[in-house]
N, C-alpha and C. Protein backbone atom coordinates (compact mmCIF):
# COMPACT_ATOMS: atom_id res chain seq x y z
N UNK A 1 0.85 -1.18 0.00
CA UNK A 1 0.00 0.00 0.00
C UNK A 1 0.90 1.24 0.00
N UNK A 2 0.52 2.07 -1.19
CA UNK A 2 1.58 2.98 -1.24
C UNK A 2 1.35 4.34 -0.05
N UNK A 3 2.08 5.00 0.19
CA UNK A 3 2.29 5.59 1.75
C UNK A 3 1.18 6.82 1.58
N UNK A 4 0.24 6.75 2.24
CA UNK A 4 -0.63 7.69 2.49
C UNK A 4 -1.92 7.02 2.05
N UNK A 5 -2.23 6.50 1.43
CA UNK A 5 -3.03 5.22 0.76
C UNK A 5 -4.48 4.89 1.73
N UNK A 6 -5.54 4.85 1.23
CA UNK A 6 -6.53 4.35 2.21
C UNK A 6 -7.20 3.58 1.82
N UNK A 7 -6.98 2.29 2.80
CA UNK A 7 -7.88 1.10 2.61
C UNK A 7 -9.30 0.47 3.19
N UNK A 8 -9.67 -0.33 3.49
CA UNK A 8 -11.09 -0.25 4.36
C UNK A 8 -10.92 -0.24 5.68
N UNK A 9 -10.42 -0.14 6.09
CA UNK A 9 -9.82 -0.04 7.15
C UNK A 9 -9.20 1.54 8.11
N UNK A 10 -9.32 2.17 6.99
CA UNK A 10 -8.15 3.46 7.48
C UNK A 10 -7.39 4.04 6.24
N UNK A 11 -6.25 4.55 6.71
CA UNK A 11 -5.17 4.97 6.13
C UNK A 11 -3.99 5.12 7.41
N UNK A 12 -3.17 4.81 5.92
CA UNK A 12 -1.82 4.20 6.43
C UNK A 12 -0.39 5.22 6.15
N UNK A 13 0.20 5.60 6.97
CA UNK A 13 1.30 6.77 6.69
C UNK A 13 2.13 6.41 7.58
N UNK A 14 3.42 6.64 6.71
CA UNK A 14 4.76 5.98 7.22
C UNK A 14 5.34 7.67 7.29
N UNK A 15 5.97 7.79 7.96
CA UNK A 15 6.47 9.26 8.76
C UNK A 15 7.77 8.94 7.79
N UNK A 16 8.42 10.45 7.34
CA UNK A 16 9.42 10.36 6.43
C UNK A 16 10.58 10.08 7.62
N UNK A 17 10.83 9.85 9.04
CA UNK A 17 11.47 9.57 10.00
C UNK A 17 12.18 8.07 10.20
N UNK A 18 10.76 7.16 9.42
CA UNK A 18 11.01 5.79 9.49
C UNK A 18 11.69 5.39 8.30
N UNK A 19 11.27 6.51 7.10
CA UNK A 19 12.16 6.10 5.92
C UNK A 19 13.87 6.48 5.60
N UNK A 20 13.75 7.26 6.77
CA UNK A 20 15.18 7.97 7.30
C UNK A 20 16.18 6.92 8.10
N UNK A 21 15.56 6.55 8.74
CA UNK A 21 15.75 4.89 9.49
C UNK A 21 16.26 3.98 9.16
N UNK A 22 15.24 3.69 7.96
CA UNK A 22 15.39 2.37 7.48
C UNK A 22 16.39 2.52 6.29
N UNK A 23 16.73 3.76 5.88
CA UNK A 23 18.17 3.79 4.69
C UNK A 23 19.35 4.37 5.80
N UNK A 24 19.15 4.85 6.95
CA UNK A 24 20.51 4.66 7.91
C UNK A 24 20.79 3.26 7.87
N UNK A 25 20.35 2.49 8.32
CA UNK A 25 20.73 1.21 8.55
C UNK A 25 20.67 0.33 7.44
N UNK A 26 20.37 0.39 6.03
CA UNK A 26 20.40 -0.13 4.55
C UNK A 26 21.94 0.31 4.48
N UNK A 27 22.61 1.24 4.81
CA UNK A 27 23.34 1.89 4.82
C UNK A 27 24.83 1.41 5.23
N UNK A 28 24.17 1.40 6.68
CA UNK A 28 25.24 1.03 7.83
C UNK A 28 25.45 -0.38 7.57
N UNK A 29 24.78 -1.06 6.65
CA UNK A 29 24.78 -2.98 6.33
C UNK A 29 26.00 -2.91 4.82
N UNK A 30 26.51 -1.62 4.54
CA UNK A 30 26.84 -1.82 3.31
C UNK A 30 29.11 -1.52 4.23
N UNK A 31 29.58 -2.47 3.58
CA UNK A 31 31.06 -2.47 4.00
C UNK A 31 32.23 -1.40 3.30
N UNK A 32 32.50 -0.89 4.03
CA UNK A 32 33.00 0.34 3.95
C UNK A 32 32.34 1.23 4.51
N UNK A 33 31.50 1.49 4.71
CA UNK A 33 30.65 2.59 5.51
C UNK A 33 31.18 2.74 6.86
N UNK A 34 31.09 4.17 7.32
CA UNK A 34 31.92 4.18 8.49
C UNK A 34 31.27 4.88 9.42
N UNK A 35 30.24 5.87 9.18
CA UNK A 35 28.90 6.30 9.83
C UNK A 35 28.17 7.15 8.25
N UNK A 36 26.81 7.64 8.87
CA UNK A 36 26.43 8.63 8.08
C UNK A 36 26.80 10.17 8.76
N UNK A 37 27.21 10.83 7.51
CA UNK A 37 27.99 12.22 8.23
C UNK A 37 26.43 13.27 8.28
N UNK A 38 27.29 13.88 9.45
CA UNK A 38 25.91 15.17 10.29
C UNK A 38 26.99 16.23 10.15
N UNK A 39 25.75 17.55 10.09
CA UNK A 39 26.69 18.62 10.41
C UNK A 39 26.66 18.59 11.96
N UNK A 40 26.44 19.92 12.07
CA UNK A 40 27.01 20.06 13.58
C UNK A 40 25.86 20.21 14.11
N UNK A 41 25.05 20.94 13.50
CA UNK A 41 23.28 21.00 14.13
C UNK A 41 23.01 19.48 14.18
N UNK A 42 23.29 19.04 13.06
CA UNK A 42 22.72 17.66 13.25
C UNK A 42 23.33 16.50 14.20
N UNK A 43 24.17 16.99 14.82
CA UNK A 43 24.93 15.85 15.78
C UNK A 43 24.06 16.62 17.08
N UNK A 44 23.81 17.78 17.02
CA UNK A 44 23.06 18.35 18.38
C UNK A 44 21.80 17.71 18.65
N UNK A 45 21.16 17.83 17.68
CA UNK A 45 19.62 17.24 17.40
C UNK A 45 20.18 16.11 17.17
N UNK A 46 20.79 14.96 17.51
CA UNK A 46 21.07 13.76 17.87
C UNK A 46 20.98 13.38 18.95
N UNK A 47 21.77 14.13 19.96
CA UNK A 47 22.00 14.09 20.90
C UNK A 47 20.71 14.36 21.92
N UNK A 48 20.00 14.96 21.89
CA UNK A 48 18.47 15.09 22.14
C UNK A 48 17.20 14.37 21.50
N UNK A 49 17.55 13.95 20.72
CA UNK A 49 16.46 13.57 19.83
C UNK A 49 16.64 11.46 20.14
N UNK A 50 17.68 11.19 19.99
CA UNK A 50 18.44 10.17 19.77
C UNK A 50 17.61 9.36 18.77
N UNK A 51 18.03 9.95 17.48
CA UNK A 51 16.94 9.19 16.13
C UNK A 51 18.28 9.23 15.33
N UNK A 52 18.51 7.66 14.67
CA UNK A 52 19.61 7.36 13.61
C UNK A 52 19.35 8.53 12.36
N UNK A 53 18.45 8.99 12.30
CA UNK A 53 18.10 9.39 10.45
C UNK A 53 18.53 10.88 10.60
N UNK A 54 19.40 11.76 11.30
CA UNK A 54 19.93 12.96 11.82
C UNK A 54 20.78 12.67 10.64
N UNK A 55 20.89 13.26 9.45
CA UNK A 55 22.22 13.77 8.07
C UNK A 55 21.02 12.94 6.85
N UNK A 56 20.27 12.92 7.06
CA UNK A 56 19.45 11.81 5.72
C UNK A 56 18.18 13.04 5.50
N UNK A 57 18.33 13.23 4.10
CA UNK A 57 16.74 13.54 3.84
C UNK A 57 15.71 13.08 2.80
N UNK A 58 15.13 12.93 3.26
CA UNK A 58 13.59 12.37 2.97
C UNK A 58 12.95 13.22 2.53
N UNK A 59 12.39 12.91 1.03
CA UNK A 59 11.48 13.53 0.22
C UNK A 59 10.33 12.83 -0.60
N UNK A 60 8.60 12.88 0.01
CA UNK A 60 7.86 11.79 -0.55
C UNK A 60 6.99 12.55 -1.03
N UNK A 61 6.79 12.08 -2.80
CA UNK A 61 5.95 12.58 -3.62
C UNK A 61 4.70 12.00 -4.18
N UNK A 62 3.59 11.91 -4.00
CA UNK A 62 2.77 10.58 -4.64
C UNK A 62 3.59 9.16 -4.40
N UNK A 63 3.78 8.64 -3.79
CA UNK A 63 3.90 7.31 -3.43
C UNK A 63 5.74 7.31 -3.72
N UNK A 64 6.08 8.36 -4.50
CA UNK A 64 7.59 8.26 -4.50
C UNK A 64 8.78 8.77 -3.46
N UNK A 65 9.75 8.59 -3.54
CA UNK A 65 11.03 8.90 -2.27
C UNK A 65 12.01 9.60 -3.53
N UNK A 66 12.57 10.36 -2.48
CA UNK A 66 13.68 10.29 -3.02
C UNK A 66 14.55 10.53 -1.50
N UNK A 67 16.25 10.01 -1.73
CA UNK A 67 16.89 10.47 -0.47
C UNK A 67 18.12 11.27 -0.88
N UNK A 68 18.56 11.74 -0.14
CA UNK A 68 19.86 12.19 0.07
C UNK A 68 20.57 12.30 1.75
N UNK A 69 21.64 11.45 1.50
CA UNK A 69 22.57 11.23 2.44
C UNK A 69 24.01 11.10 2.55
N UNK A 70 24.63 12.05 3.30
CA UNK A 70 26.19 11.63 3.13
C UNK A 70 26.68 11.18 4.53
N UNK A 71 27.99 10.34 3.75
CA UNK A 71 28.65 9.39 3.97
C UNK A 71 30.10 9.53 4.69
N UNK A 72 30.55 9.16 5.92
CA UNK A 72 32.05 8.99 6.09
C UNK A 72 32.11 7.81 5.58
N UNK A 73 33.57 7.40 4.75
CA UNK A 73 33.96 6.31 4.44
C UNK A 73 35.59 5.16 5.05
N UNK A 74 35.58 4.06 5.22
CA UNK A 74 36.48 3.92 5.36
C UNK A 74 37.76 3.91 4.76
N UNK A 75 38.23 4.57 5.32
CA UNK A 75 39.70 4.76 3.61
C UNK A 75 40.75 3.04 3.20
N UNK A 76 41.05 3.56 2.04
CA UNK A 76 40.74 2.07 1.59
C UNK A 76 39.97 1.26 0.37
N UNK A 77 38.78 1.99 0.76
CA UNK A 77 37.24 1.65 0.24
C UNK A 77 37.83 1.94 -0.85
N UNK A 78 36.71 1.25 -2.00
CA UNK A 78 36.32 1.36 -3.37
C UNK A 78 35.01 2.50 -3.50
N UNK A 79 35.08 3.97 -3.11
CA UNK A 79 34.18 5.02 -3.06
C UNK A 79 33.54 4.78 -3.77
N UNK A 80 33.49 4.76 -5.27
CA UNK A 80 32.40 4.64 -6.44
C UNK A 80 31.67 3.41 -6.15
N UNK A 81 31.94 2.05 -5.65
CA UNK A 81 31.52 1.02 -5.55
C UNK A 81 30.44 0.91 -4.33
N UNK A 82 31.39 1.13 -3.05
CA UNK A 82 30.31 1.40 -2.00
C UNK A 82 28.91 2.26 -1.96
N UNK A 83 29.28 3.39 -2.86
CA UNK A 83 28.35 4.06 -2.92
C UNK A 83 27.31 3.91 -3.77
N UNK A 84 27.55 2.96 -4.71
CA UNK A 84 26.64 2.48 -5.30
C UNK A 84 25.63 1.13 -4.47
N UNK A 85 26.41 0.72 -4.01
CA UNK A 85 25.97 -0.27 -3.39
C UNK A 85 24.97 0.12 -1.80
N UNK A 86 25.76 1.56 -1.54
CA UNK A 86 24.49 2.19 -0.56
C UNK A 86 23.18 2.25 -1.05
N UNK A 87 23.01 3.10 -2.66
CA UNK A 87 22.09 3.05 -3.03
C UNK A 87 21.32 2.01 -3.53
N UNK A 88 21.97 0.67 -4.01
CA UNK A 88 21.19 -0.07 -4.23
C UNK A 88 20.58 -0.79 -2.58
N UNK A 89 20.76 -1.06 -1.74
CA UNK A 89 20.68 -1.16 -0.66
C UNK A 89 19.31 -0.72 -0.12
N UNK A 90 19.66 1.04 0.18
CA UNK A 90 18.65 2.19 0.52
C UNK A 90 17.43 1.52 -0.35
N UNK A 91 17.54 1.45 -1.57
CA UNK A 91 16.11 1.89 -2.84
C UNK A 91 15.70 -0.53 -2.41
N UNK A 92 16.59 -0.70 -2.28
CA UNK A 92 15.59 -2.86 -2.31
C UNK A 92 14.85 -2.21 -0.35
N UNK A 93 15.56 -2.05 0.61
CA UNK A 93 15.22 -1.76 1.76
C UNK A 93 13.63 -1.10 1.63
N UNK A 94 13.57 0.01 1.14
CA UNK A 94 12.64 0.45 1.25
C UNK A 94 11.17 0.36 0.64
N UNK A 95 11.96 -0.23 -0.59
CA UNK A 95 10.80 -0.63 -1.69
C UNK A 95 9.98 -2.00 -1.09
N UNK A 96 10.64 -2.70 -0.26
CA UNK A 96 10.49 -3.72 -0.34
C UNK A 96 9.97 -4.18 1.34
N UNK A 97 10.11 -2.51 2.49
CA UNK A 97 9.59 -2.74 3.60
C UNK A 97 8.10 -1.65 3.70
N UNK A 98 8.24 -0.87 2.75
CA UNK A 98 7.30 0.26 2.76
C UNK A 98 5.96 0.00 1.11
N UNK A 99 6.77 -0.55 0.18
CA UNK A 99 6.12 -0.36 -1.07
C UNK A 99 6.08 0.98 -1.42
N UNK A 100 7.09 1.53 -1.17
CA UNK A 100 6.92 3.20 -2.25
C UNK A 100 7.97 2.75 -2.98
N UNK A 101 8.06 3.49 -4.00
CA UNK A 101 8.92 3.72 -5.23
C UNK A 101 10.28 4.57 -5.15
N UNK A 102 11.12 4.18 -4.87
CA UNK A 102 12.61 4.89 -4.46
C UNK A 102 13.01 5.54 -5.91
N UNK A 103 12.87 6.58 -5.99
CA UNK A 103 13.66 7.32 -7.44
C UNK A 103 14.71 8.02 -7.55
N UNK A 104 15.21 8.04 -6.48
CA UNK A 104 16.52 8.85 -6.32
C UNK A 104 17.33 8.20 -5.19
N UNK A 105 18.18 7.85 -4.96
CA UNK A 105 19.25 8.14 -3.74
C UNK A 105 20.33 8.44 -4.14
N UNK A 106 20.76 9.72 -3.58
CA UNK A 106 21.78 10.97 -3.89
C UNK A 106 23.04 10.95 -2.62
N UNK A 107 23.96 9.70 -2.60
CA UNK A 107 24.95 9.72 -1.68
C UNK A 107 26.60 11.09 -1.97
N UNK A 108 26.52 11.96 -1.09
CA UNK A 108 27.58 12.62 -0.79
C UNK A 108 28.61 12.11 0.06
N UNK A 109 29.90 11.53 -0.57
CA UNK A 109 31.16 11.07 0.36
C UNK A 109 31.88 12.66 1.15
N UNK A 110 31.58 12.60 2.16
CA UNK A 110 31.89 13.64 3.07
C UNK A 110 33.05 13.60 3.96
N UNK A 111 33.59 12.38 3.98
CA UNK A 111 34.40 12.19 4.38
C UNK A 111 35.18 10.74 4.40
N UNK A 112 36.50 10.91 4.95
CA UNK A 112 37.16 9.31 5.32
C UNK A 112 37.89 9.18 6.45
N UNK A 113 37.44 8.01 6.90
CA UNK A 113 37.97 7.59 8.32
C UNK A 113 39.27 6.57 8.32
N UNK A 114 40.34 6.99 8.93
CA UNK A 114 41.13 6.30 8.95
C UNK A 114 41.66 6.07 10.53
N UNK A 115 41.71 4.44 10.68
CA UNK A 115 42.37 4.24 12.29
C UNK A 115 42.95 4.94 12.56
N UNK A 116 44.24 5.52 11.76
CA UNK A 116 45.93 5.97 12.23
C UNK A 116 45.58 7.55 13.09
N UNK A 117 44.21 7.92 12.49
CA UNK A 117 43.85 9.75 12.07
C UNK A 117 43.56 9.74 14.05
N UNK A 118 44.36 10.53 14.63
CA UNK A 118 43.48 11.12 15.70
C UNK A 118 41.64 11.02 15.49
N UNK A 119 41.21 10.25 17.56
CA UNK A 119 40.16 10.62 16.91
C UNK A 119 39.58 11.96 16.98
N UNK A 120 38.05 12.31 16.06
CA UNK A 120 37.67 12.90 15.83
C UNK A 120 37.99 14.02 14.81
N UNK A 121 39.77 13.43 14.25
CA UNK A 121 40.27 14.34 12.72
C UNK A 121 39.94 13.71 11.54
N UNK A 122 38.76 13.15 11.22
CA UNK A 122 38.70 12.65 10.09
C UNK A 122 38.29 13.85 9.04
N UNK A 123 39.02 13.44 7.37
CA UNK A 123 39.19 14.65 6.37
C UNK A 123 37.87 14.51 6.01
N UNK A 124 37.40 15.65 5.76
CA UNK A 124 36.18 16.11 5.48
C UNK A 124 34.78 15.60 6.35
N UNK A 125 35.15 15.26 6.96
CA UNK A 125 33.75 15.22 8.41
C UNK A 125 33.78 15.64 9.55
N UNK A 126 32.62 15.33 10.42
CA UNK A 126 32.63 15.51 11.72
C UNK A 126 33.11 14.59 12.37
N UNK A 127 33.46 14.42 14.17
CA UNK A 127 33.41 13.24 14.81
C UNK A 127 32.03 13.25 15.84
């Protein structure tokens, strides 16, 4: 039932929070991934909020998604590869726990994590 949808029963709406959710952790299942990167508001509103989907956004149009989310990576990684593989991930996850139509996922590599790096100096992210 596509998201907002009403059956005999009701209607049914999946909060763009859960679809935020459920591609953090489509996400976090893919190797090389090393977190999803937040700015700095968004690590605040983490910290209060305590909801995984803080750096992900969620956009639902008539039954469609689209996301955008960036990425620390582990250095090392095959960037073009992982990141494809986030998105294929994100778009089977959702299609396949929600029934909406994934048309976009828009991954930004924001950064890379390396053991050796002091923590919290990783290039181009937050800690």
């Amino acid at each position: 039932m596509p998201n907002g949808d009403e059956g005999d029963l009701g209607v049914v709406k999946i909060d763009d929070e859960v679809l935020g959710t459920i591609a953090v952790i489509a996400a976090k299942k893919v190797p090389g991934v090393h977190r999803i990167a937040t700015s700095f508001m968004g690590g605040i509103i983490q910290i209060f909020r305590k909801t995984p989907d803080v750096g992900v956004k969620v956009v639902v149009n008539e039954g469609e998604v689209s996301i955008d989310l960036g990425l620390i990576v582990d250095y090392g990684s095959n960037i073009p590869e992982v990141s494809w593989k986030v998105q294929k991930s994100i778009k089977e996850e959702i299609e396949k726990s929600c029934g909406l139509k994934v048309v976009k996922v828009n991954v930004v590599i924001e950064g890379v994590h390396h053991e050796g790096l002091e923590k919290g100096k990783e290039k181009g992210g937050t800690a």
